[in-house]
Protein backbone atom coordinates (compact mmCIF):
# COMPACT_ATOMS: atom_id res chain seq x y z
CA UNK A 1 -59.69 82.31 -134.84
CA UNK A 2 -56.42 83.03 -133.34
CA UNK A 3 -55.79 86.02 -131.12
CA UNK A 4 -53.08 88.52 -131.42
CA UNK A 5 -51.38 89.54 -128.43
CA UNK A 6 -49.23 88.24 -125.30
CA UNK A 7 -50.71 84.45 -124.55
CA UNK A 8 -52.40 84.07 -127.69
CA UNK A 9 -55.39 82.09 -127.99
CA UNK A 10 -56.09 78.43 -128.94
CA UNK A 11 -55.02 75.05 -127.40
CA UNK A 12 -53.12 74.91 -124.38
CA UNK A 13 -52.79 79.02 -123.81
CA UNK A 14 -54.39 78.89 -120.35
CA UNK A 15 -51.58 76.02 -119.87
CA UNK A 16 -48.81 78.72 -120.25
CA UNK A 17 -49.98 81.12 -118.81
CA UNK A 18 -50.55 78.80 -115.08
CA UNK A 19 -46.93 77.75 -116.25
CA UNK A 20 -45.87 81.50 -115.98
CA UNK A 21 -47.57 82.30 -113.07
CA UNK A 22 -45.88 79.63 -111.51
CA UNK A 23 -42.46 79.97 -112.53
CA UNK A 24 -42.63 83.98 -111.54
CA UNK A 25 -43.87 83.20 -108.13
CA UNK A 26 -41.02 80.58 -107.85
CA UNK A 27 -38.26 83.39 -109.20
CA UNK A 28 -39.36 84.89 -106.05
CA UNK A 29 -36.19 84.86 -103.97
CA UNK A 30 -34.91 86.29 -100.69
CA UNK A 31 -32.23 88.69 -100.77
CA UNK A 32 -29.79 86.48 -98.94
CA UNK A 33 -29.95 84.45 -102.23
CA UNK A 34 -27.95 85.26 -105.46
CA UNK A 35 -29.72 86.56 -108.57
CA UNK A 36 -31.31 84.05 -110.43
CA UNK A 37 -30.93 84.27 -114.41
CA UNK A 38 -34.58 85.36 -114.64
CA UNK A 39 -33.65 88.09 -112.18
CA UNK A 40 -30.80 89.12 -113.99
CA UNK A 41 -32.38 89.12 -117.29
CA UNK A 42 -35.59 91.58 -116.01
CA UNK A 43 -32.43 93.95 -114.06
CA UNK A 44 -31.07 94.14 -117.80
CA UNK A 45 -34.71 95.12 -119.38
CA UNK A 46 -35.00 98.16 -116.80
CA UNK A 47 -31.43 98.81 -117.12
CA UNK A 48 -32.11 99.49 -121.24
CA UNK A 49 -35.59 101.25 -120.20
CA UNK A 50 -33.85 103.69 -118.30
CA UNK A 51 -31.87 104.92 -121.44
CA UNK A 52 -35.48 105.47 -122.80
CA UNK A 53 -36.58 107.44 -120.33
CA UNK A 54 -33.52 109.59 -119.93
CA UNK A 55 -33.95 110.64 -123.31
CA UNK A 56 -37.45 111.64 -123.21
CA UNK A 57 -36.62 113.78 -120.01
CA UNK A 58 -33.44 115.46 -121.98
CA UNK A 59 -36.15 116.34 -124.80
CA UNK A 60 -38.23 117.63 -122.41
CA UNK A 61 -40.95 115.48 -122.37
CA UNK A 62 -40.41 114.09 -118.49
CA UNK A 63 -39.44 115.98 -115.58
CA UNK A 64 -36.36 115.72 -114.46
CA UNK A 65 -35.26 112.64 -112.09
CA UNK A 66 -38.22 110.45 -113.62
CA UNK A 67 -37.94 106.98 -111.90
CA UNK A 68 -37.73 104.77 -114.95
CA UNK A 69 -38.05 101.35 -112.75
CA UNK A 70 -41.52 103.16 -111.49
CA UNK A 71 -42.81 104.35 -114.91
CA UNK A 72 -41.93 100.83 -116.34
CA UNK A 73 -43.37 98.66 -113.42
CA UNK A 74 -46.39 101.42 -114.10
CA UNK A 75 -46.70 100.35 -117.48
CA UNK A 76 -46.64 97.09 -117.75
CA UNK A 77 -48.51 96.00 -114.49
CA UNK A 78 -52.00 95.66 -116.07
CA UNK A 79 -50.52 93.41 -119.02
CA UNK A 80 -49.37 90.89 -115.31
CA UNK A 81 -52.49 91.56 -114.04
CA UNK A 82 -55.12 90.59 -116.40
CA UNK A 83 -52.53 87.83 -117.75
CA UNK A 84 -50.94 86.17 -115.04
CA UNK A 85 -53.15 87.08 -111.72
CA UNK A 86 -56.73 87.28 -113.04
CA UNK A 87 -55.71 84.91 -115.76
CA UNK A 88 -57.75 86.52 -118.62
CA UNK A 89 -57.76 86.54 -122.74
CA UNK A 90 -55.42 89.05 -123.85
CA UNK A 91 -57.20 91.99 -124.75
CA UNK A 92 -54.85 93.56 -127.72
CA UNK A 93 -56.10 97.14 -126.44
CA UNK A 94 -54.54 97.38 -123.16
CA UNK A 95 -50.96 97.39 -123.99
CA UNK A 96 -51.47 100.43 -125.82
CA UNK A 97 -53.71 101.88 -123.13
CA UNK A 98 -51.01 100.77 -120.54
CA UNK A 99 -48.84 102.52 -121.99
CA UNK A 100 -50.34 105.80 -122.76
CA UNK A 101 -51.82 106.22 -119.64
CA UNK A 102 -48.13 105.38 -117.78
CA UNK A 103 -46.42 107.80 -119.76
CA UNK A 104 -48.96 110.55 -118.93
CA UNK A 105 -48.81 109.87 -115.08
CA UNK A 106 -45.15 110.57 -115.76
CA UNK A 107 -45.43 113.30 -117.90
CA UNK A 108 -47.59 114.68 -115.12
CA UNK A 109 -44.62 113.97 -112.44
CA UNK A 110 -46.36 110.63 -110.96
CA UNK A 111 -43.12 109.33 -111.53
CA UNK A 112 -40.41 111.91 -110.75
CA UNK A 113 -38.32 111.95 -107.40
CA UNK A 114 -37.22 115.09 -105.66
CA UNK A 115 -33.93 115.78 -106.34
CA UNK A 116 -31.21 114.86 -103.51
CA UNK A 117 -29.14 117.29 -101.68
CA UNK A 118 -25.95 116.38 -103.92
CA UNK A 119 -28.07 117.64 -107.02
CA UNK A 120 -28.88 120.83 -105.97
């Protein structure tokens, strides 16, 4: 039976998953170094987050000056966890749970900064 889900099951999924592992502690670089392409690419995923979460704090559903690099990391840690450091089967559950429980942290102000002195 094939799994759903991030990884997905079967022949050789253990493989990719050491293979990702790898390569992101490879991307690792110092910040004398330019961006890598990898780098780049996960700069533009929080970069189109953060229109995300600006919108759910105009509607009201986030307080104001909600860290959207912080909610995201927040969110999507346990999928790296289990997947890449613990190296277990995906469970299809947690992304959901992930998420739900990130965006009530933020709703809660987990994630929100206080406001600098040029905002007041």
């Amino acid at each position: 039976m094939k799994r759903s889900g991030f990884g997905g099951g079967g022949t050789g999924s253990a493989r990719r998953r050491r293979s990702r592992s790898s390569a992101l502690a490879a991307s690792r670089t110092s910040a004398s170094r330019p961006p890598t392409s990898l780098q780049r690419l996960w700069e533009n995923r929080y970069a189109r987050c953060e229109i995300v979460v600006s919108r759910a704090v105009r509607r009201g559903e986030l307080p104001p000056h909600t860290d959207a690099r912080r909610l995201l990391i927040a969110a999507t840690a346990p999928l790296y966890h289990q997947l890449l450091l613990l190296r277990t089967p995906s469970d299809p559950q947690l992304p959901g749970h992930a998420a739900r429980t990130a965006a009530l942290a933020a709703a809660a102000g987990a994630f929100a900064e206080a406001p600098s002195a040029r905002d007041v």
